[in-house]
Protein backbone atom coordinates (compact mmCIF):
# COMPACT_ATOMS: atom_id res chain seq x y z
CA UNK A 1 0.00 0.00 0.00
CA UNK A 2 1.74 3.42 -1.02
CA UNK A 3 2.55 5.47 2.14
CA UNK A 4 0.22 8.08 1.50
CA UNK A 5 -2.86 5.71 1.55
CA UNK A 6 -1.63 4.08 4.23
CA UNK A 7 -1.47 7.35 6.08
CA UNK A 8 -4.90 8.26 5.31
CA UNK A 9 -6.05 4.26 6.96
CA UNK A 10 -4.08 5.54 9.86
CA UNK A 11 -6.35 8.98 9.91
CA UNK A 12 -9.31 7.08 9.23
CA UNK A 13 -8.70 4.41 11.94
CA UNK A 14 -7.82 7.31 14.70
CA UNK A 15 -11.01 9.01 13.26
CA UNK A 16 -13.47 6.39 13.82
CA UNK A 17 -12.25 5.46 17.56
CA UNK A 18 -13.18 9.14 18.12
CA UNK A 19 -16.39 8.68 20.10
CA UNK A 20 -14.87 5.89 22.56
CA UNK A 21 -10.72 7.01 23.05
CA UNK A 22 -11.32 3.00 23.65
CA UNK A 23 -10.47 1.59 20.79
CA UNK A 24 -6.88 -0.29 20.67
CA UNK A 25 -5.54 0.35 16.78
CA UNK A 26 -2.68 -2.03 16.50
CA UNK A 27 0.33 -1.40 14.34
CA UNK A 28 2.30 -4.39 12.09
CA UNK A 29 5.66 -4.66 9.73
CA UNK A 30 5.10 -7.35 7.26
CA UNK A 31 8.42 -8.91 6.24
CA UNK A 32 8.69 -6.49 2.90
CA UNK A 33 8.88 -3.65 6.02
CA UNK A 34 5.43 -2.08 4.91
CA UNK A 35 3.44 -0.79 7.79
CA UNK A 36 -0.65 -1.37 8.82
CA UNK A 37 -2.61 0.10 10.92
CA UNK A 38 -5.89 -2.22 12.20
CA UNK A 39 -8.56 -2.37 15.42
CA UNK A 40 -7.43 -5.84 14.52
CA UNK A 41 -5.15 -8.19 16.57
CA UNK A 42 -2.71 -9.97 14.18
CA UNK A 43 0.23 -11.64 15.45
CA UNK A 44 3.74 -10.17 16.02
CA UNK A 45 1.16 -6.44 15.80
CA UNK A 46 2.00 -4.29 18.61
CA UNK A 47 -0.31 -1.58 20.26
CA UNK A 48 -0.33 2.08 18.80
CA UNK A 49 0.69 4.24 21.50
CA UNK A 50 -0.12 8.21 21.51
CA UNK A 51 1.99 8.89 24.05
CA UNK A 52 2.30 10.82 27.38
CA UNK A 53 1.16 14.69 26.93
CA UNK A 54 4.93 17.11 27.08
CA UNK A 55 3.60 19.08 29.90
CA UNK A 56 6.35 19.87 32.47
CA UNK A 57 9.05 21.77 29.59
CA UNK A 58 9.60 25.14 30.56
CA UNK A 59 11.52 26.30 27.51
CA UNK A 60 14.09 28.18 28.92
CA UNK A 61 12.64 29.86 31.78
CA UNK A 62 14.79 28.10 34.17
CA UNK A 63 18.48 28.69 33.59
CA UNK A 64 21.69 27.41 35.60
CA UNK A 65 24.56 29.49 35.78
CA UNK A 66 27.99 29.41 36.96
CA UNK A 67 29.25 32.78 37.99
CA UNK A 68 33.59 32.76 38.50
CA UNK A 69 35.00 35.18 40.77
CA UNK A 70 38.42 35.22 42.56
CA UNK A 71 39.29 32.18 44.07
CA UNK A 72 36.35 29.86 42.96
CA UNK A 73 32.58 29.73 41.42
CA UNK A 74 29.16 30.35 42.52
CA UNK A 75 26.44 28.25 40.86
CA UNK A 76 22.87 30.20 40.95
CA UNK A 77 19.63 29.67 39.21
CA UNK A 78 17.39 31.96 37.89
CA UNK A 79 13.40 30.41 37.40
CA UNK A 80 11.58 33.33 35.29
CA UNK A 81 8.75 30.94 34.98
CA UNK A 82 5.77 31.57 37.16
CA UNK A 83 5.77 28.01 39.09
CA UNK A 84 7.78 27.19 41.91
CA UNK A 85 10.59 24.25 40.53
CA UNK A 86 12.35 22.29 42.30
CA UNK A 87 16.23 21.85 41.37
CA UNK A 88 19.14 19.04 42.01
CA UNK A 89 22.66 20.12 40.99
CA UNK A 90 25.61 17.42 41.24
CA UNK A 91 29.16 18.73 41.14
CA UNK A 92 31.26 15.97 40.83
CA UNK A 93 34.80 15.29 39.30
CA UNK A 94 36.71 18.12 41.16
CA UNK A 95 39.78 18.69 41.17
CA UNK A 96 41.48 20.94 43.48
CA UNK A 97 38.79 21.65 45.85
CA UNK A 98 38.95 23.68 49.20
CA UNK A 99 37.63 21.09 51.47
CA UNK A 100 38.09 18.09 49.44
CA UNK A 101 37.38 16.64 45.93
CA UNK A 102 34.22 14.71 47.13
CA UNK A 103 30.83 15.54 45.02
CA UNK A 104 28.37 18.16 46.04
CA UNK A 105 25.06 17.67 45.94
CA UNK A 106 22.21 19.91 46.13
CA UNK A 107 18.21 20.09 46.09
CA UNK A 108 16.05 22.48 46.91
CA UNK A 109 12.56 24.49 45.52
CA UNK A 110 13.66 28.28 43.80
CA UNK A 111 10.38 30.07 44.06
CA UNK A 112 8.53 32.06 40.92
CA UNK A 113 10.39 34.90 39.20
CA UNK A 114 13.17 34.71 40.95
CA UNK A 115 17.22 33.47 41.95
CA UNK A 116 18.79 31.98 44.01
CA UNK A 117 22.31 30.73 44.66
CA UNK A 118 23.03 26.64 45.15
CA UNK A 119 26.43 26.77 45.95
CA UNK A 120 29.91 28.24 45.60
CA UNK A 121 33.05 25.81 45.81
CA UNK A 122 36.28 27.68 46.27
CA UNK A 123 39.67 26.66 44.86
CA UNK A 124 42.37 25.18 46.88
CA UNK A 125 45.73 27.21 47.14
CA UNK A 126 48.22 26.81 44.21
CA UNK A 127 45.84 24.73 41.84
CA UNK A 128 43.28 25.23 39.11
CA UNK A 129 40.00 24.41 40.29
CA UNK A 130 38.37 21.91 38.02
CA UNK A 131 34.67 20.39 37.44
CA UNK A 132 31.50 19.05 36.10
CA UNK A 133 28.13 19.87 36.88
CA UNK A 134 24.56 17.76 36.36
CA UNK A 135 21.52 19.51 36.71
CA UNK A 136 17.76 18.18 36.79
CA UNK A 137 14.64 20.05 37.87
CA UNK A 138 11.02 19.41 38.41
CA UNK A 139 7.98 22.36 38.16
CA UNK A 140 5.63 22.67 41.73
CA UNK A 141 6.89 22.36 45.72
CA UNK A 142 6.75 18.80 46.94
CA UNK A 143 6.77 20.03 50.44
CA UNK A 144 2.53 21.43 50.44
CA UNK A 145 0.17 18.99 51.36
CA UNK A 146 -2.36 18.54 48.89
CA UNK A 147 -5.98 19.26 50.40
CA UNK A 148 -9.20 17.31 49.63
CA UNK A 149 -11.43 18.76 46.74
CA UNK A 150 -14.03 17.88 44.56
CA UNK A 151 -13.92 19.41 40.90
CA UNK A 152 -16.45 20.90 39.44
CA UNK A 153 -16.77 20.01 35.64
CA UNK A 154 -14.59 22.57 33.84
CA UNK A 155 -16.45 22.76 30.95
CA UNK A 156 -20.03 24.30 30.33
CA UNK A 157 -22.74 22.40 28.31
CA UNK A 158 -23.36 19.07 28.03
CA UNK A 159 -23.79 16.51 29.00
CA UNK A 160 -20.73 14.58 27.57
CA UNK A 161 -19.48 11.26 28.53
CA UNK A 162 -16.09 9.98 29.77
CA UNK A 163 -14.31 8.50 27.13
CA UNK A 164 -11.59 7.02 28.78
CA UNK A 165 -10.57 7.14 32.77
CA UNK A 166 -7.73 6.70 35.00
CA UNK A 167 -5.42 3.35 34.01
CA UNK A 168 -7.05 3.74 30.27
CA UNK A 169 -5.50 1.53 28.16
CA UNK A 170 -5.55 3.65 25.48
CA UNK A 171 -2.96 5.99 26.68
CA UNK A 172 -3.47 6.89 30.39
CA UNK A 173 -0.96 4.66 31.91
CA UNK A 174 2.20 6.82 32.64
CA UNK A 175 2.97 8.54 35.73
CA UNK A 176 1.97 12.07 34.35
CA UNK A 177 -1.37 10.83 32.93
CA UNK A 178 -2.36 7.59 34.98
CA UNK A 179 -5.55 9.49 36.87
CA UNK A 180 -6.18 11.52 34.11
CA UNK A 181 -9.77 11.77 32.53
CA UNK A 182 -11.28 12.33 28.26
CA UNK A 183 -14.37 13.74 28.17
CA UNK A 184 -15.66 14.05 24.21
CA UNK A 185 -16.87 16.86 23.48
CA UNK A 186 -17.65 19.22 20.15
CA UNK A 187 -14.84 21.44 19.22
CA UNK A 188 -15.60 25.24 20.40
CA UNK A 189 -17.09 23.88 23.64
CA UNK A 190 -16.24 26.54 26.39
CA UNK A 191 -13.83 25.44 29.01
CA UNK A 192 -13.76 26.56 32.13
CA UNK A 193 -11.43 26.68 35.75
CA UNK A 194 -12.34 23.94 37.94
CA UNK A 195 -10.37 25.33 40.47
CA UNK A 196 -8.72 28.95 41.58
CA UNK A 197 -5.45 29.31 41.01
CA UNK A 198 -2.57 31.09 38.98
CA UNK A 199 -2.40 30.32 35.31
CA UNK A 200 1.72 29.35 35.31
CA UNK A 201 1.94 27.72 31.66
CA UNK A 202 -0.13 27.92 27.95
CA UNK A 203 0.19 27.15 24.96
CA UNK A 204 -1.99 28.63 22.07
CA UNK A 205 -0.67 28.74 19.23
CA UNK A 206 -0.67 24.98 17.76
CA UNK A 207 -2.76 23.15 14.98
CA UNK A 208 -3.28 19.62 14.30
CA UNK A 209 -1.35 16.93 15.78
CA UNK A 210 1.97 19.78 16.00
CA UNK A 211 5.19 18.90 17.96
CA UNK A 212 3.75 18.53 21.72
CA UNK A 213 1.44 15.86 21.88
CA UNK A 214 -0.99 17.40 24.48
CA UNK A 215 -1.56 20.23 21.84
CA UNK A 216 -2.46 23.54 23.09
CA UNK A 217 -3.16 23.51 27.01
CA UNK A 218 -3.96 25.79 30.06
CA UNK A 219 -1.75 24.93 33.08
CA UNK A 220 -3.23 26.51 36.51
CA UNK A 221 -1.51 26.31 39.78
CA UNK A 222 -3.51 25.52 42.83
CA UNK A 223 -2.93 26.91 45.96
CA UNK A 224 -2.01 23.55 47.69
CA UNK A 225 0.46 23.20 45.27
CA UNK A 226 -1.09 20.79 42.60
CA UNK A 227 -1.60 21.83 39.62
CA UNK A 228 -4.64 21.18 37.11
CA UNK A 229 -4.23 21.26 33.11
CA UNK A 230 -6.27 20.83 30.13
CA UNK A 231 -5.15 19.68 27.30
CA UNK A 232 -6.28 20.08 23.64
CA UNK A 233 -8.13 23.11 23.22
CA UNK A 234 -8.75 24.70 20.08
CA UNK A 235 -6.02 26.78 18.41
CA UNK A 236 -6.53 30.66 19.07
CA UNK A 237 -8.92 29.90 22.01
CA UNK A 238 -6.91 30.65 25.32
CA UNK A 239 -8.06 33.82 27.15
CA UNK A 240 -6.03 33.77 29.97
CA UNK A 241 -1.99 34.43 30.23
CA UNK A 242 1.13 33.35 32.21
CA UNK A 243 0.81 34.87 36.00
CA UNK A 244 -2.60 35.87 35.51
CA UNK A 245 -4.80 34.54 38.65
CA UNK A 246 -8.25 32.80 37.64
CA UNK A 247 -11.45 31.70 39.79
CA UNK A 248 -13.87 28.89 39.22
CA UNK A 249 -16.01 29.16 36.68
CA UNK A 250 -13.47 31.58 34.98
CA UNK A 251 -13.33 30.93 31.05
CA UNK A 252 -10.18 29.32 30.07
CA UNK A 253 -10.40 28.68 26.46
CA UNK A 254 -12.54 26.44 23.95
CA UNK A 255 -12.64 22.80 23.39
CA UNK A 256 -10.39 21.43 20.41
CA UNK A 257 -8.64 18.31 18.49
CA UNK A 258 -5.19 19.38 18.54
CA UNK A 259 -1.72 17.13 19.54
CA UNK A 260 -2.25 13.57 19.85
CA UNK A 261 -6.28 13.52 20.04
CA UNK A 262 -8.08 11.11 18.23
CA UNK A 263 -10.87 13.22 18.47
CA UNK A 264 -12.93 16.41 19.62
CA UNK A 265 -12.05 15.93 23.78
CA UNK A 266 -10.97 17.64 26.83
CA UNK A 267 -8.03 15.86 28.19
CA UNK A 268 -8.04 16.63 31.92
CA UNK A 269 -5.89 16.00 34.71
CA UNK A 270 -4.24 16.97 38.34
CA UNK A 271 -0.38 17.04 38.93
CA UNK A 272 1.32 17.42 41.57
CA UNK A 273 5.45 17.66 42.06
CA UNK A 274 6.22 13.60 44.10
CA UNK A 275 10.05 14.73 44.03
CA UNK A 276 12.13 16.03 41.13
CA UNK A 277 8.96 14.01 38.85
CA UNK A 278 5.48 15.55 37.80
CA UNK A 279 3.22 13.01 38.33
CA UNK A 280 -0.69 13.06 37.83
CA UNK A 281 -2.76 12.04 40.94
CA UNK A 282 -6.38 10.82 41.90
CA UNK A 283 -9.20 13.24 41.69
CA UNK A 284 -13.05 13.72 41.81
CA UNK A 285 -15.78 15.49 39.94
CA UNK A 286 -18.54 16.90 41.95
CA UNK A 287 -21.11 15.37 40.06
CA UNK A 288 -21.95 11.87 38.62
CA UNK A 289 -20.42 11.74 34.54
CA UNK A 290 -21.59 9.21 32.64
CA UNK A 291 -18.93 7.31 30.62
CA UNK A 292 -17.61 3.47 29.88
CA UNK A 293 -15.61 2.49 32.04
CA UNK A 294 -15.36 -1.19 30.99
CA UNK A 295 -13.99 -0.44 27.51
CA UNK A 296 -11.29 2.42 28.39
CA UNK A 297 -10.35 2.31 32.09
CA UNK A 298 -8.01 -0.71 33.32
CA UNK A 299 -7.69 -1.67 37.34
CA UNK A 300 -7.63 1.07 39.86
């Protein structure tokens, strides 16, 4: 099959599992190398994964530097993002330390729109001080406690159905989307906060599938430190900006089919910072929704 029309079975496949998110589509190589897409078990085929949303890149916003001055070098961090992150530097492989060679290690949480200084290693006498540096980071503070709260629907209209639920097997079954929820819905379908909060991260500006698979998305941080997002929304749509505090019931943006969507859906779901990892966590509507949970959601 030429690769354009097997492209287009692909489309047509993702299409048509719109309405359930439930649907496994299975992906073979026959031994000429030519690929098939099928809701079709054959053997050797191996499940067609979308993928965990790219939610926790900051692009920049949080930069490491290491400032020299006489007689050794101060490392300091400057988050211009408007989330707390949390931050690990290793030093290791010194050379010519004051106080020893040994690797430094620090961790700690650099708060919004601002620096702050990790540590400074000073040279011994009559060397050159020498070494490497590894750096990791994490957006939110794993230190709040997160409180007990029931979401209202973020979305107004209706009613819609839950496509898939936590443990989906469709594509809920990382760490950063394991409790998350679908919820199919037309495209232009006003979305709403479900919680108060600051808006910390959006994106706006993407159509179709793009380059980040959770397409464009509203990021809001609570104030017990987790952090809701939805995911999806229609290109153009978002109405709020970066710092910009929202209530609930606030309008966020419209409903869309953009990143990895196989269909018209809000993709929602709670994170909270578990220790240098973004993880999504358990969380409940206010309300009864209506869904299937015997076709999309595996084993709590």
């Amino acid at each position: 099959m030429p690769a354009v029309a097997r492209l287009l079975l692909l489309c047509a496949l993702l299409s048509a599992s719109a309405s359930s998110l439930g649907v496994t589509v299975y992906k073979s190589v026959d031994d000429a190398g030519v690929v098939s897409y099928s809701e079709r078990y054959s053997p050797g085929a191996k499940t067609f994964e979308l993928g965990e949303p790219i939610l926790d890149q900051i692009e920049g916003k949080l930069r490491l530097q290491a400032e020299t001055f006489p007689g050794g070098v101060r490392f300091m961090v400057r988050n211009e993002s408007y989330v707390p992150m949390q931050v690990e530097l290793y030093i290791d492989k010194l050379n010519n330390a004051f106080g020893g060679n040994q690797p430094r290690h620090v961790r700690m949480v650099v708060g919004p729109r601002s620096s702050k200084v990790l540590s400074s290693v000073l040279a011994a006498p009559g060397g050159q001080l020498q070494y490497a540096t590894r750096f990791q980071y994490a957006m939110g503070d794993p230190a709040p406690r997160s409180l007990a709260y029931r979401y209202p629907f973020p979305w107004k209209g209706g009613p819609f159905r839950l496509t898939q639920g936590p443990n989906g097997r469709f594509s809920h079954f990382g760490p950063k989307s394991r409790y998350a929820m679908d919820i199919a819905m037309p495209e232009g379908t006003p979305i709403i906060a479900a919680r108060g909060g600051m808006v910390v991260k959006v994106e706006n500006g993407q159509s179709g599938r793009g380059t980040n698979p959770g397409g464009n998305f509203v990021r809001i941080l609570h104030p017990d430190g987790t952090m809701g997002v939805y995911l999806h929304l229609m290109q153009g749509s978002v109405k709020v900006r970066e710092g910009q505090q929202v209530v609930v019931g606030q309008a966020l943006a419209k409903s869309g089919n953009t990143g990895n969507s196989t269909g018209p859906h809000l993709h929602f779901v709670v994170q909270r910072n578990v220790g240098l990892a973004l993880e999504s966590i358990p969380f409940q509507f206010d309300r009864p929704l209506g869904g299937l949970p015997d076709f999309t959601a595996g084993n709590p």
